[in-house]
Protein backbone atom coordinates (compact mmCIF):
# COMPACT_ATOMS: atom_id res chain seq x y z
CA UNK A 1 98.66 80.37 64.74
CA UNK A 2 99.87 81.16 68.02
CA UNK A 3 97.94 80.78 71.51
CA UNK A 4 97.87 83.97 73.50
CA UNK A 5 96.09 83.58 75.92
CA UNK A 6 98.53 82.83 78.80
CA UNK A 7 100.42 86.43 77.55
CA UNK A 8 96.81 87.86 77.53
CA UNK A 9 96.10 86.56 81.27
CA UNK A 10 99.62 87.68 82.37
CA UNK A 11 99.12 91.43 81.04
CA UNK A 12 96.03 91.32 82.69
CA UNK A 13 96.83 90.35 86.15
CA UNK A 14 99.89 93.09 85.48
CA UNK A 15 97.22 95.56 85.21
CA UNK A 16 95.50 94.57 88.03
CA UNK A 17 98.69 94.70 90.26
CA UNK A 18 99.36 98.07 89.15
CA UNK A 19 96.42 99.16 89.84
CA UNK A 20 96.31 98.33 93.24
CA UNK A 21 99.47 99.44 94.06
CA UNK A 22 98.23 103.14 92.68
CA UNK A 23 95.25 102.78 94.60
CA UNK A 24 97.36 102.32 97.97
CA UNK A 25 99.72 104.76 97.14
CA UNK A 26 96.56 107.46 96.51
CA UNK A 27 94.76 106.63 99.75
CA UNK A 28 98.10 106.16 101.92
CA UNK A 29 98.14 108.92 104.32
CA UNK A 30 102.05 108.96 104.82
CA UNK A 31 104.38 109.55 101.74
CA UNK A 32 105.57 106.70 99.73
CA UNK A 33 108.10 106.81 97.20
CA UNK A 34 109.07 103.81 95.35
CA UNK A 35 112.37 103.62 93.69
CA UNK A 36 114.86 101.15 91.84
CA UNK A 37 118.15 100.52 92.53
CA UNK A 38 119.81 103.30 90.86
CA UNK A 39 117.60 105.83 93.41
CA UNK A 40 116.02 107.00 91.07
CA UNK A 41 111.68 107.40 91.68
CA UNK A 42 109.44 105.54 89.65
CA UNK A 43 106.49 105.86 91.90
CA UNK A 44 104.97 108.43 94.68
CA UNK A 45 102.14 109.38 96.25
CA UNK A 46 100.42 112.92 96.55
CA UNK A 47 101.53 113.04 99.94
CA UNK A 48 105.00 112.27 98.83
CA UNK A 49 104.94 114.91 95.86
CA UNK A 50 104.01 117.46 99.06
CA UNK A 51 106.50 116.62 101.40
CA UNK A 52 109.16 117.36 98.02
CA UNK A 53 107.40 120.02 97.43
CA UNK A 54 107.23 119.66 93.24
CA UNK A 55 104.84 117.85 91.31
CA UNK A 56 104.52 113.89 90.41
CA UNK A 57 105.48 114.46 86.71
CA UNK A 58 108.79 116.79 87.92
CA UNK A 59 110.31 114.05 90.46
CA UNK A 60 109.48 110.66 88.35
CA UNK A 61 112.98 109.82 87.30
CA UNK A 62 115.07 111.87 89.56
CA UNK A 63 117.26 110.71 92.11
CA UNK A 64 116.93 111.33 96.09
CA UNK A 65 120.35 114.33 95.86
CA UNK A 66 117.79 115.75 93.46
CA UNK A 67 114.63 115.85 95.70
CA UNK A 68 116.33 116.75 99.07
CA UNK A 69 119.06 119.45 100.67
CA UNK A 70 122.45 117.34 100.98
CA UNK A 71 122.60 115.92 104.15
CA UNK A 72 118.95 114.84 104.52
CA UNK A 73 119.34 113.50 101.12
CA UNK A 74 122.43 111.64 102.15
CA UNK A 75 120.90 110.55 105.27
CA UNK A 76 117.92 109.20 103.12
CA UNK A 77 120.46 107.45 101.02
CA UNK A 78 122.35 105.78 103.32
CA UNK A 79 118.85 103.55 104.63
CA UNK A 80 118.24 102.84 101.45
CA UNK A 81 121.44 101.25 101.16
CA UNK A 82 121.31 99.47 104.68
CA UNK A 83 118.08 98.10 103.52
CA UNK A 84 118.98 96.95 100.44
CA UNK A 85 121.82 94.97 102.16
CA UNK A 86 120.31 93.59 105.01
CA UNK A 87 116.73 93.20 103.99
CA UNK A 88 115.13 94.78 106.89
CA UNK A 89 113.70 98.31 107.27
């Protein structure tokens, strides 16, 4: 028999995290969209979903070119990039 406990505790505290990131993301007041490093949304707020102008569901997934017009998009993707290079926002 196998102890999982430790697994248990870990998927737990998981939980935990995620739910406190939600519940800063649904009280922020400014839009936050979290995304990995093929730009492509995995999280966002209301506020967020507003300021794109579609609804959570529609942008999970997509990519900043798909959210924005052109140049704002490529203006957005260029700081990503600088961040993710230097480390700094």
């Amino acid at each position: 028999m196998t102890d999982i406990t430790e697994h248990k505790r870990a998927e737990t505290n998981a939980r935990r995290q995620e739910a406190l990131l939600r519940s800063i993301l649904d009280h922020a007041p400014v839009p936050i969209l979290i995304k990995d490093l093929d730009d492509r949304v995995v999280m966002i707020n209301e506020v967020g979903a507003k300021v794109v102008g579609k609804p959570i569901d529609w942008i999970i997934g997509r990519r900043t070119p798909e959210l924005f017009p052109p140049e704002e998009a490529e203006a957005l993707q260029h700081i990503d990039r600088s961040i993710l290079e230097t480390g700094e926002a």
